[in-house]
PDB file of N, CA and C in Angstrom:
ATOM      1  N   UNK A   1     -28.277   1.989 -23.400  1.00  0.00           N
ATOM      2  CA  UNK A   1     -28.767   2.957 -24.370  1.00  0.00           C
ATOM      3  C   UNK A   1     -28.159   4.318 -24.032  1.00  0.00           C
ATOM      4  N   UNK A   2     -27.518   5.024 -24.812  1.00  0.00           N
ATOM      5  CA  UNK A   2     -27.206   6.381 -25.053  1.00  0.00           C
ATOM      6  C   UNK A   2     -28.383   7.202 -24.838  1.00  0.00           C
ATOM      7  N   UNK A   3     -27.910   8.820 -24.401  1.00  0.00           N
ATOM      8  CA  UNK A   3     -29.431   9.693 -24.368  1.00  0.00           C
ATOM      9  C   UNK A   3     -28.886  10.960 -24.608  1.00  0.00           C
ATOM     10  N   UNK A   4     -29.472  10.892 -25.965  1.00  0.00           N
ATOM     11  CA  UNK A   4     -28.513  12.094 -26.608  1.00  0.00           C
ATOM     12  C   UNK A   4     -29.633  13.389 -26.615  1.00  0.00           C
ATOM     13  N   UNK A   5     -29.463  14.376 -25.963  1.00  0.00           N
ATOM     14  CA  UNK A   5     -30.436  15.216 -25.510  1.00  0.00           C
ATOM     15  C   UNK A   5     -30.772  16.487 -27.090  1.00  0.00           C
ATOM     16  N   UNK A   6     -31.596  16.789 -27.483  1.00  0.00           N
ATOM     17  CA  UNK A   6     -31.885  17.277 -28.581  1.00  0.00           C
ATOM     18  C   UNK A   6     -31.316  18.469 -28.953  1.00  0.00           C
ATOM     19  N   UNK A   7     -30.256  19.201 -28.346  1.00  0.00           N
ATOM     20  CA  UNK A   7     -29.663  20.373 -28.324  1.00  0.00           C
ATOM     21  C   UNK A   7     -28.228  19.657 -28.313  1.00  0.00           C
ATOM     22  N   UNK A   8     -27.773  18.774 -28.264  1.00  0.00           N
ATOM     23  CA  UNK A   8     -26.422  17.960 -28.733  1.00  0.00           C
ATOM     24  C   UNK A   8     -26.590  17.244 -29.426  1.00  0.00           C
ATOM     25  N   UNK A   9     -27.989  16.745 -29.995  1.00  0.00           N
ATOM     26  CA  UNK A   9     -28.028  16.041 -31.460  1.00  0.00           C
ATOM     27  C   UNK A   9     -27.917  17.493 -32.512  1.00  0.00           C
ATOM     28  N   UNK A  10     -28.079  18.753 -32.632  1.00  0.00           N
ATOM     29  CA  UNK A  10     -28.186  19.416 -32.618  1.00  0.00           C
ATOM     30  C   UNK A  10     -26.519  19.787 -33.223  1.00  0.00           C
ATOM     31  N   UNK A  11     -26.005  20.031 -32.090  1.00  0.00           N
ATOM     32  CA  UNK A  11     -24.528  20.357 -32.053  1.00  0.00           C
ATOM     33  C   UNK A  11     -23.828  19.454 -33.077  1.00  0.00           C
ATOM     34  N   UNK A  12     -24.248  18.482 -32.474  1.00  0.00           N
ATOM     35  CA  UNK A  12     -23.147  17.102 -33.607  1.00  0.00           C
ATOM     36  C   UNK A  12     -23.863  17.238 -35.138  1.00  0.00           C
ATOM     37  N   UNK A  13     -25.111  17.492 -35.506  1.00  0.00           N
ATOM     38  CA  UNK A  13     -24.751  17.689 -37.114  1.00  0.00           C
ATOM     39  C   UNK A  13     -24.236  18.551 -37.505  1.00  0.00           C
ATOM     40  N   UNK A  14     -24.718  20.029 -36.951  1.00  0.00           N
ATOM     41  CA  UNK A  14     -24.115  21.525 -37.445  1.00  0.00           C
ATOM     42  C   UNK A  14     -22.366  20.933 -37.573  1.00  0.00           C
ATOM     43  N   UNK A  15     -21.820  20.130 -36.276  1.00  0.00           N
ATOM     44  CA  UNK A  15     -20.673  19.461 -36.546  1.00  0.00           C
ATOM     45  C   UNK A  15     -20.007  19.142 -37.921  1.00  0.00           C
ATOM     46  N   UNK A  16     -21.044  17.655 -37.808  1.00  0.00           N
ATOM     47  CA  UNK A  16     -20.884  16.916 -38.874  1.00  0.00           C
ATOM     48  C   UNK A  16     -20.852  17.594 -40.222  1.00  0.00           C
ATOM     49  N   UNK A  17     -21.815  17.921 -40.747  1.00  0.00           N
ATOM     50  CA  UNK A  17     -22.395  18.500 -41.384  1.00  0.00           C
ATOM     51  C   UNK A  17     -22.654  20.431 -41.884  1.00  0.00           C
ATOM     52  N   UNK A  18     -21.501  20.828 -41.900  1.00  0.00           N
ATOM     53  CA  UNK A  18     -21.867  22.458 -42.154  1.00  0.00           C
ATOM     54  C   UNK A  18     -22.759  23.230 -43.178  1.00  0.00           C
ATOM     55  N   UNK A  19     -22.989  22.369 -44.002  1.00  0.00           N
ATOM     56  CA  UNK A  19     -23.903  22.879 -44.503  1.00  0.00           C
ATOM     57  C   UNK A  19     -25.525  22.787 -44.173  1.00  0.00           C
ATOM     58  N   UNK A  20     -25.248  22.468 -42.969  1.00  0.00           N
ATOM     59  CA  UNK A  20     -27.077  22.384 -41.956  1.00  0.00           C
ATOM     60  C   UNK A  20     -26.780  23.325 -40.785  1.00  0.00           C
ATOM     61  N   UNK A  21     -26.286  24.677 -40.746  1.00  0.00           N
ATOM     62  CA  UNK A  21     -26.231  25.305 -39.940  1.00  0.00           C
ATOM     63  C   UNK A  21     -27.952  25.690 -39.172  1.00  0.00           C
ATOM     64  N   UNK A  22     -28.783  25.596 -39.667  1.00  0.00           N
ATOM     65  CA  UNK A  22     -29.947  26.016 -39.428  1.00  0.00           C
ATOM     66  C   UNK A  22     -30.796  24.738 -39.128  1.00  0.00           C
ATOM     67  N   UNK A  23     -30.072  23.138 -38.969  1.00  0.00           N
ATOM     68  CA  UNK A  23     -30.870  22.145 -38.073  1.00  0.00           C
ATOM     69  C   UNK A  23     -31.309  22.332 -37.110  1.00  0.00           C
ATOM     70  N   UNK A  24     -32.505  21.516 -36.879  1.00  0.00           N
ATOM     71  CA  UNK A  24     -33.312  21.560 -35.557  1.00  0.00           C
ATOM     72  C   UNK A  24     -33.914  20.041 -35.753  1.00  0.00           C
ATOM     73  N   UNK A  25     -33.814  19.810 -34.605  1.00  0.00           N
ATOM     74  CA  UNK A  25     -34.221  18.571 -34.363  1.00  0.00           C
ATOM     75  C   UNK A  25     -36.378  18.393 -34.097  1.00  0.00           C
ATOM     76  N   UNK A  26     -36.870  19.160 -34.069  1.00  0.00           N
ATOM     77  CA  UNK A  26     -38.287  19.524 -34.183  1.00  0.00           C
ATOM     78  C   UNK A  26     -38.716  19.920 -35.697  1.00  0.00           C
ATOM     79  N   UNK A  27     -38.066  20.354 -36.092  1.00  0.00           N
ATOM     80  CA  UNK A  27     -38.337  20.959 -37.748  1.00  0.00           C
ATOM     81  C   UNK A  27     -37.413  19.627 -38.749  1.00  0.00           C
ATOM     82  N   UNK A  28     -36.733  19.198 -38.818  1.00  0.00           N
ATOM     83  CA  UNK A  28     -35.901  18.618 -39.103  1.00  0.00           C
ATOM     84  C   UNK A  28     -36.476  17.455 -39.263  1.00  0.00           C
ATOM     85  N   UNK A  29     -36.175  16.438 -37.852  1.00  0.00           N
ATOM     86  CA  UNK A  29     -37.051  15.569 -37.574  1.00  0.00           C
ATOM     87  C   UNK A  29     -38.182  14.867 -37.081  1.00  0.00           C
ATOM     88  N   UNK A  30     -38.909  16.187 -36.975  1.00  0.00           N
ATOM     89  CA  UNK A  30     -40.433  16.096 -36.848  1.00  0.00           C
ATOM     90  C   UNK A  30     -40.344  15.422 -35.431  1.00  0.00           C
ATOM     91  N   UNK A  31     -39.384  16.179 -34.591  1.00  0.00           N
ATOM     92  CA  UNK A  31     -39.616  15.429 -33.006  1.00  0.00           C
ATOM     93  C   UNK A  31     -40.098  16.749 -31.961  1.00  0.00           C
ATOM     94  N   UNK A  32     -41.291  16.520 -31.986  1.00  0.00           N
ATOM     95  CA  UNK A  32     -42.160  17.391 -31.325  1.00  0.00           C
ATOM     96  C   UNK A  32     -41.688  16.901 -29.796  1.00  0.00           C
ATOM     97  N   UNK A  33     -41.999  17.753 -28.459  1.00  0.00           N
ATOM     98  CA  UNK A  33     -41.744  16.947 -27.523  1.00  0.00           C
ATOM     99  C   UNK A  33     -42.481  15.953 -27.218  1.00  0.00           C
ATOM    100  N   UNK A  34     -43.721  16.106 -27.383  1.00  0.00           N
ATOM    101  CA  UNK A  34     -44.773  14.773 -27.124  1.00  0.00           C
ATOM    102  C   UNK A  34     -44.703  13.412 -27.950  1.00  0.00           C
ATOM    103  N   UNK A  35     -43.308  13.482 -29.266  1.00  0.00           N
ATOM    104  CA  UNK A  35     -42.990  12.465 -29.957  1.00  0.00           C
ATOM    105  C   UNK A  35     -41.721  11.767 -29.160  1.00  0.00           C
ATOM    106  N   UNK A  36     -41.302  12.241 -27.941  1.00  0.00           N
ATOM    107  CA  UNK A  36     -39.895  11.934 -27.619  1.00  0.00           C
ATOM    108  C   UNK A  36     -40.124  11.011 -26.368  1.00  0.00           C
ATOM    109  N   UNK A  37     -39.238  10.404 -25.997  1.00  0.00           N
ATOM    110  CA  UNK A  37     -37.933   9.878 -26.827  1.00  0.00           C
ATOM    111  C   UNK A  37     -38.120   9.402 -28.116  1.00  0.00           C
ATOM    112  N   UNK A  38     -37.506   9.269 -28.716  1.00  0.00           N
ATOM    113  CA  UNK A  38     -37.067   8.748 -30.053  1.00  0.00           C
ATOM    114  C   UNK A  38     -35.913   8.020 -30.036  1.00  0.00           C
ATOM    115  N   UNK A  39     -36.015   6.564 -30.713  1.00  0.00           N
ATOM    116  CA  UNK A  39     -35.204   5.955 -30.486  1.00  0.00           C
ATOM    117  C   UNK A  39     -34.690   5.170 -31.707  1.00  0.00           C
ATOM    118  N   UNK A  40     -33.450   4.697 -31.560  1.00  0.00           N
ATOM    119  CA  UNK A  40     -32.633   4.197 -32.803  1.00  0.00           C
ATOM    120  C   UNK A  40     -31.639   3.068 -32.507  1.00  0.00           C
ATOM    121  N   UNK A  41     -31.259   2.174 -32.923  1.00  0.00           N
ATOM    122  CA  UNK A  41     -30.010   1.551 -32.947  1.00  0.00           C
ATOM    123  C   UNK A  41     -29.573   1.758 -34.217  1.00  0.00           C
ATOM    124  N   UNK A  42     -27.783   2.202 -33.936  1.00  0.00           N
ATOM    125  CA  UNK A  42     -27.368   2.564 -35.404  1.00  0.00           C
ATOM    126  C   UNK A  42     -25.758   1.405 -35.201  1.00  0.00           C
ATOM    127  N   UNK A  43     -25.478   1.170 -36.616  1.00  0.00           N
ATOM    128  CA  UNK A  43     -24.968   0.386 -37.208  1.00  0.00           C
ATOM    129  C   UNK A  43     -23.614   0.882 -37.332  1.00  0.00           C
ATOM    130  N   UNK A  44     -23.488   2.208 -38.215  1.00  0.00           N
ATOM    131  CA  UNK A  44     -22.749   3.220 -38.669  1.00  0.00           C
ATOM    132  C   UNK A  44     -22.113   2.328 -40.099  1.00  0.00           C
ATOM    133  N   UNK A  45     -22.814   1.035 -40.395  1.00  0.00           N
ATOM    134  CA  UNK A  45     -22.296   0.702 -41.788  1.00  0.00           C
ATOM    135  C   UNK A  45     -23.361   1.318 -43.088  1.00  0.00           C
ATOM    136  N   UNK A  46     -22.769   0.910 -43.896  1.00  0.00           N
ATOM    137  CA  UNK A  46     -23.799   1.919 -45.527  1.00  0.00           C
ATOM    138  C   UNK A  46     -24.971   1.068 -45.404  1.00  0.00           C
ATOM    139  N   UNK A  47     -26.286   1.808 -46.130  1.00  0.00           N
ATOM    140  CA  UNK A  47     -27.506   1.431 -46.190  1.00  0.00           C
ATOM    141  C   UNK A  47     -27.930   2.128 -47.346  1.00  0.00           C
ATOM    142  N   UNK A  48     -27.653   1.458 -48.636  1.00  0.00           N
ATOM    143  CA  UNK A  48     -27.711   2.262 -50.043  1.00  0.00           C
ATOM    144  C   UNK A  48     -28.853   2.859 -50.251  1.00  0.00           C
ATOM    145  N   UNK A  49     -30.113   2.516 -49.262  1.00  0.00           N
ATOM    146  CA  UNK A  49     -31.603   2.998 -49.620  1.00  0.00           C
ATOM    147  C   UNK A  49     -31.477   4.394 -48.999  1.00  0.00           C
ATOM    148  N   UNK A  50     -31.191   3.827 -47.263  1.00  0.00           N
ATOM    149  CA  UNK A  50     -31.422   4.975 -46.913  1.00  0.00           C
ATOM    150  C   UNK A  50     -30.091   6.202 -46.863  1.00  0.00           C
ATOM    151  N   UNK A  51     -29.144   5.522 -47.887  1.00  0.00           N
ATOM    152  CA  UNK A  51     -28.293   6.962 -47.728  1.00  0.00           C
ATOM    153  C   UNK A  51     -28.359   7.715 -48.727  1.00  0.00           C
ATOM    154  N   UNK A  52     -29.116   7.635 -49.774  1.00  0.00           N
ATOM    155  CA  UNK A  52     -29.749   8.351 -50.941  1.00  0.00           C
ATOM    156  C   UNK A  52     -30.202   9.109 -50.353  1.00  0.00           C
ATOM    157  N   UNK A  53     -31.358   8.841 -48.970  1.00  0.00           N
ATOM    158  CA  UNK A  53     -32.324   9.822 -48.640  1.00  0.00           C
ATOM    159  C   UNK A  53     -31.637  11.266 -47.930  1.00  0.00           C
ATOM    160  N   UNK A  54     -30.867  10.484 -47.315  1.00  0.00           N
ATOM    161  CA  UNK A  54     -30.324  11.397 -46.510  1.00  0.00           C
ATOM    162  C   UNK A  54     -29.144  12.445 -47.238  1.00  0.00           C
ATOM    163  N   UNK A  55     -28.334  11.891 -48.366  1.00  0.00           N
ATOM    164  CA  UNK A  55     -27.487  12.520 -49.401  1.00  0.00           C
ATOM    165  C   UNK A  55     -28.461  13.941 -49.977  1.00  0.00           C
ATOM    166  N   UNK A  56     -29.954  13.271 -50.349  1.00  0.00           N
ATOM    167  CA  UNK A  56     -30.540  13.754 -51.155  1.00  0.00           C
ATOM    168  C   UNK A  56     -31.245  15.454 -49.462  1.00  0.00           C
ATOM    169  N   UNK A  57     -31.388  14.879 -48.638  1.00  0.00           N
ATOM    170  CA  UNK A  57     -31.445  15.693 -47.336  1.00  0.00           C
ATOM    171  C   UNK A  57     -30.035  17.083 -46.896  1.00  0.00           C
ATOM    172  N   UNK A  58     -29.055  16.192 -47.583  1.00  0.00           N
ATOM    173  CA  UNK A  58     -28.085  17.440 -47.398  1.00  0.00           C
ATOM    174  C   UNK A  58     -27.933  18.059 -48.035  1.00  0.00           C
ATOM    175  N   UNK A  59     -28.051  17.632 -49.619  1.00  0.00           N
ATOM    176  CA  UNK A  59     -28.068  18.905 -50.776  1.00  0.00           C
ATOM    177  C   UNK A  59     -28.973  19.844 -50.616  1.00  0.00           C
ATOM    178  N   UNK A  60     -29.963  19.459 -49.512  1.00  0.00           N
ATOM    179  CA  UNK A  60     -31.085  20.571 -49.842  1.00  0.00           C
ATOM    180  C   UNK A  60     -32.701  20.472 -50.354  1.00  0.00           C
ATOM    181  N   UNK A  61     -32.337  19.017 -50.744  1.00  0.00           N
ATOM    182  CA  UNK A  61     -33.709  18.596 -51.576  1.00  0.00           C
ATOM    183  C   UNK A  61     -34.636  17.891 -50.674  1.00  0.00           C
ATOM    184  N   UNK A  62     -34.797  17.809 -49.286  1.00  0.00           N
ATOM    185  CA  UNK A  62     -35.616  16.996 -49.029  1.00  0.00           C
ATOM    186  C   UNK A  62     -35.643  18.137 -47.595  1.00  0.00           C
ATOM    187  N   UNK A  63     -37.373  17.928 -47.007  1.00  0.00           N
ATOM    188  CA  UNK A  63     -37.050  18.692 -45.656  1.00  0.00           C
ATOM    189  C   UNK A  63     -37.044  18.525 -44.860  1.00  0.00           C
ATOM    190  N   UNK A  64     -37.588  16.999 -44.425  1.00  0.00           N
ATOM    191  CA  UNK A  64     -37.181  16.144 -43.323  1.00  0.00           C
ATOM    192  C   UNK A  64     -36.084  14.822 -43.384  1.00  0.00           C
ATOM    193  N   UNK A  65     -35.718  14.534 -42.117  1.00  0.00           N
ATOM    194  CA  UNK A  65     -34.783  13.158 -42.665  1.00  0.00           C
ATOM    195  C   UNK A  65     -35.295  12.480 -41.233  1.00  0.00           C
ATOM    196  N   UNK A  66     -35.226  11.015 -41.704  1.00  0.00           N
ATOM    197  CA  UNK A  66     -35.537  10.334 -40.172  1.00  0.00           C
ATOM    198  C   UNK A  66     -34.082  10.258 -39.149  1.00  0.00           C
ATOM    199  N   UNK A  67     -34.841   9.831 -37.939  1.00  0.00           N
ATOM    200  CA  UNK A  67     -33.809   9.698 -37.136  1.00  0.00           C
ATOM    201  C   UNK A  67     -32.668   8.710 -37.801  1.00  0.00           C
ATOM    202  N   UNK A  68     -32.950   7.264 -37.685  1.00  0.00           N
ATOM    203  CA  UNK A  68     -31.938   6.532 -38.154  1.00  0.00           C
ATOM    204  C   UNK A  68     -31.370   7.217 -38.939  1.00  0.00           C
ATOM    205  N   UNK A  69     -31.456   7.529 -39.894  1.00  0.00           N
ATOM    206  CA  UNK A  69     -30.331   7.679 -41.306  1.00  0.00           C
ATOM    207  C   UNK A  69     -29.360   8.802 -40.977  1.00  0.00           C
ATOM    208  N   UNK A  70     -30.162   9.250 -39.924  1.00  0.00           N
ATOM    209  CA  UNK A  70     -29.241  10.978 -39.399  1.00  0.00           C
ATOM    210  C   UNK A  70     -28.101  10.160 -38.381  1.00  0.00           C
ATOM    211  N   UNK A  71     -28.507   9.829 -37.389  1.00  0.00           N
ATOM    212  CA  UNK A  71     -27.815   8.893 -36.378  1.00  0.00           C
ATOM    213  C   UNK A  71     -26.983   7.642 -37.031  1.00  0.00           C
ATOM    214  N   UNK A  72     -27.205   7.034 -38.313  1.00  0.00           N
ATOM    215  CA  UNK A  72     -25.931   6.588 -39.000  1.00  0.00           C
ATOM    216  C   UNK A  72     -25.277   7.044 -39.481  1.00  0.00           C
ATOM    217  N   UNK A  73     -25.419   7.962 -40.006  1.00  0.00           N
ATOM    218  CA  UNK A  73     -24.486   9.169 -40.720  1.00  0.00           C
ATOM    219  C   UNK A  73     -23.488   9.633 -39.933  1.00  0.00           C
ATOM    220  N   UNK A  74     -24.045   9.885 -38.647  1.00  0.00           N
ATOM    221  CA  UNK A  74     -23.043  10.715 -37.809  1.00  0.00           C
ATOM    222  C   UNK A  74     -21.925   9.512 -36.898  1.00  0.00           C
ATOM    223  N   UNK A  75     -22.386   8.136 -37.356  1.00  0.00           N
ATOM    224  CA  UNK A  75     -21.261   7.435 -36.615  1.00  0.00           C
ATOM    225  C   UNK A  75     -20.856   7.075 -37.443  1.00  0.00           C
ATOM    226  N   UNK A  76     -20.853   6.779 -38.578  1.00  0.00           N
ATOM    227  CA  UNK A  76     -20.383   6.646 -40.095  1.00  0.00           C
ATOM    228  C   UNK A  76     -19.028   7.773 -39.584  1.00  0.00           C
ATOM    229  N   UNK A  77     -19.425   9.393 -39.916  1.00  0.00           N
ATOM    230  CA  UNK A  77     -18.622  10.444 -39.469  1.00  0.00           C
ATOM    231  C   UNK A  77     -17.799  10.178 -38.291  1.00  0.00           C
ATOM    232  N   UNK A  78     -17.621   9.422 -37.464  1.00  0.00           N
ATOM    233  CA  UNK A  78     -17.264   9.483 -36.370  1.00  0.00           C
ATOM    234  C   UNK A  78     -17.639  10.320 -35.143  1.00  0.00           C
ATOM    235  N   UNK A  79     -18.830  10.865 -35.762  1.00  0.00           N
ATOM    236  CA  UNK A  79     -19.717  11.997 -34.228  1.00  0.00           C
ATOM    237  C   UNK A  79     -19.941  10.978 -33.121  1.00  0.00           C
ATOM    238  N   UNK A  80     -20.889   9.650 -33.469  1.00  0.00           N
ATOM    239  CA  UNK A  80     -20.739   8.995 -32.345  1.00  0.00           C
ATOM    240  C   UNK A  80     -20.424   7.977 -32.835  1.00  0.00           C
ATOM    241  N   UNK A  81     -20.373   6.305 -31.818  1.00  0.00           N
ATOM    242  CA  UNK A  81     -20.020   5.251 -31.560  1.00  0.00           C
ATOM    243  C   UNK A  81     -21.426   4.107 -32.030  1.00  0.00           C
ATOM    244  N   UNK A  82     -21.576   3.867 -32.459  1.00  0.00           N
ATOM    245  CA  UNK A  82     -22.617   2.230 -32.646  1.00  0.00           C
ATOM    246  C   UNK A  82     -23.222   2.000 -31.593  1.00  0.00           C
ATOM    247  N   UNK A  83     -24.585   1.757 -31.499  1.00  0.00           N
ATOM    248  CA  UNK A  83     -25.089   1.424 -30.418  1.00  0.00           C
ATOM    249  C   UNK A  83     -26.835   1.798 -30.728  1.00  0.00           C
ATOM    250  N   UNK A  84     -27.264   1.603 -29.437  1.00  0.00           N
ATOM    251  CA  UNK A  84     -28.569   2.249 -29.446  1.00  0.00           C
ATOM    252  C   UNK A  84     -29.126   3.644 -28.718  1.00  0.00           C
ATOM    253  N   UNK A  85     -29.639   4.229 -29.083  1.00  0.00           N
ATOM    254  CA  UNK A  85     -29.803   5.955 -28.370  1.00  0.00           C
ATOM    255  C   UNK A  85     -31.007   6.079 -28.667  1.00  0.00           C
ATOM    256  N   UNK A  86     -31.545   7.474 -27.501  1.00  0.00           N
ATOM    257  CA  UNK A  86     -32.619   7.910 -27.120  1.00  0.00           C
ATOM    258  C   UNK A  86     -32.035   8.759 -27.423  1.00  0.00           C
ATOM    259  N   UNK A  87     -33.280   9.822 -28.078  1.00  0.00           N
ATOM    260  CA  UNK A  87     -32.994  11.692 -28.296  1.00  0.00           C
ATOM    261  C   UNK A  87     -34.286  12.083 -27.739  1.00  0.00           C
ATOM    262  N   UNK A  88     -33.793  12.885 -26.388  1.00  0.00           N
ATOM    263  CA  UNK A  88     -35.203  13.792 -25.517  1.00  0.00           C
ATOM    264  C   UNK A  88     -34.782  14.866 -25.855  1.00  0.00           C
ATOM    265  N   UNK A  89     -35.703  15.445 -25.144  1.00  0.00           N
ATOM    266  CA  UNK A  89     -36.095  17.232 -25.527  1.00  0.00           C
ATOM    267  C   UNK A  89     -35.010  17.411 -24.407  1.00  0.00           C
ATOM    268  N   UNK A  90     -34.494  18.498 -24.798  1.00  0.00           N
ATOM    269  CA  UNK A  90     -33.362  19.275 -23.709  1.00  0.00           C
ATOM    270  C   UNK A  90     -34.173  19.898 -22.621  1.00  0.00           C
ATOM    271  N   UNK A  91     -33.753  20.224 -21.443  1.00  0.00           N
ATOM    272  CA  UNK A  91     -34.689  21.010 -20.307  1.00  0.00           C
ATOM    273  C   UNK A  91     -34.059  21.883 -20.211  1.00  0.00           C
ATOM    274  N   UNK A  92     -35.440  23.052 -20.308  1.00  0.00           N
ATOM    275  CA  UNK A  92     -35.521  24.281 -20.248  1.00  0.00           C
ATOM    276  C   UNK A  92     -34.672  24.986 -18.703  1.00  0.00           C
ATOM    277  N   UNK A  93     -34.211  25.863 -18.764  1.00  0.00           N
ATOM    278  CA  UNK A  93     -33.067  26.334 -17.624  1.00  0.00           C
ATOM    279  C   UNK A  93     -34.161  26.834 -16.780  1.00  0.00           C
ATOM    280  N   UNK A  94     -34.476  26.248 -15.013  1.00  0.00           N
ATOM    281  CA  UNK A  94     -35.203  26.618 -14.365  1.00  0.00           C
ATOM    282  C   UNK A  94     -34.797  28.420 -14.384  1.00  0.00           C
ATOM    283  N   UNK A  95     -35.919  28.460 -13.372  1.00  0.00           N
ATOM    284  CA  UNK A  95     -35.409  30.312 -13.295  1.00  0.00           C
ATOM    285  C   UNK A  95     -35.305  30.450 -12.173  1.00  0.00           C
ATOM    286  N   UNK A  96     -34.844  30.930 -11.406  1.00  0.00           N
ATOM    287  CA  UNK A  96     -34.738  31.488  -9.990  1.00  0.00           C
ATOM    288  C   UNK A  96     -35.693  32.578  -9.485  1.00  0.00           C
ATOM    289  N   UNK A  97     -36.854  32.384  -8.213  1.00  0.00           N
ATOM    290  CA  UNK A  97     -37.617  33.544  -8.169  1.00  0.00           C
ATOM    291  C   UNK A  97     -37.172  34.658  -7.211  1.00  0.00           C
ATOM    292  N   UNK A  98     -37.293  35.805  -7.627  1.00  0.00           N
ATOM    293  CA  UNK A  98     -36.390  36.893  -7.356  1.00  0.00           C
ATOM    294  C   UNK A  98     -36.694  36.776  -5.523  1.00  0.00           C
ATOM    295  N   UNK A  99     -35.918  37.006  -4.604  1.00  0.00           N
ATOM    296  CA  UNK A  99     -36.292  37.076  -3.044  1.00  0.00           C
ATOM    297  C   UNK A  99     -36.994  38.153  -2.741  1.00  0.00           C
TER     298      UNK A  99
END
């Protein structure tokens, strides 16, 4: 399993996708940290149901999209490879306490 950390799922749509400059993977896909991991196996072949949803997600018209359909899309795109993946919350940059 892949573990695609939520600040490079992040990266790869703004990628994929420029007209989602303002994705977030918490607002987006409703992945709170206490919902995570989140997990998927993606295909990266067409899924006529769910690529309506997600078509209908990039124009603008919809305000969430699920994981899968996002994570096929982007290997569809060539962002990633087929397989199965985990998306965790990114960790916060410890801090150093002053001496």
């Amino acid at each position: 399993m892949k573990i695609l950390k939520t600040n490079e799922l992040e990266r790869l749509v703004r990628g994929a996708f420029p007209a989602k400059t303002g994705f977030t993977a918490g607002a987006d896909l409703g992945l709170a940290p206490g919902r995570m991991p989140a997990t998927a196996h993606v295909h990266g072949g067409p899924d006529p149901y769910l690529d309506r949803e997600l078509d209908d997600w990039l124009a603008g018209g919809a305000a969430y999209i699920g994981l899968y359909p996002l994570l096929n899309r982007l290997c569809r795109a060539g962002a990633i490879a087929p397989g199965a993946y985990a998306v965790t919350a990114a960790r916060a940059a410890r801090r150093q306490a002053a001496p």
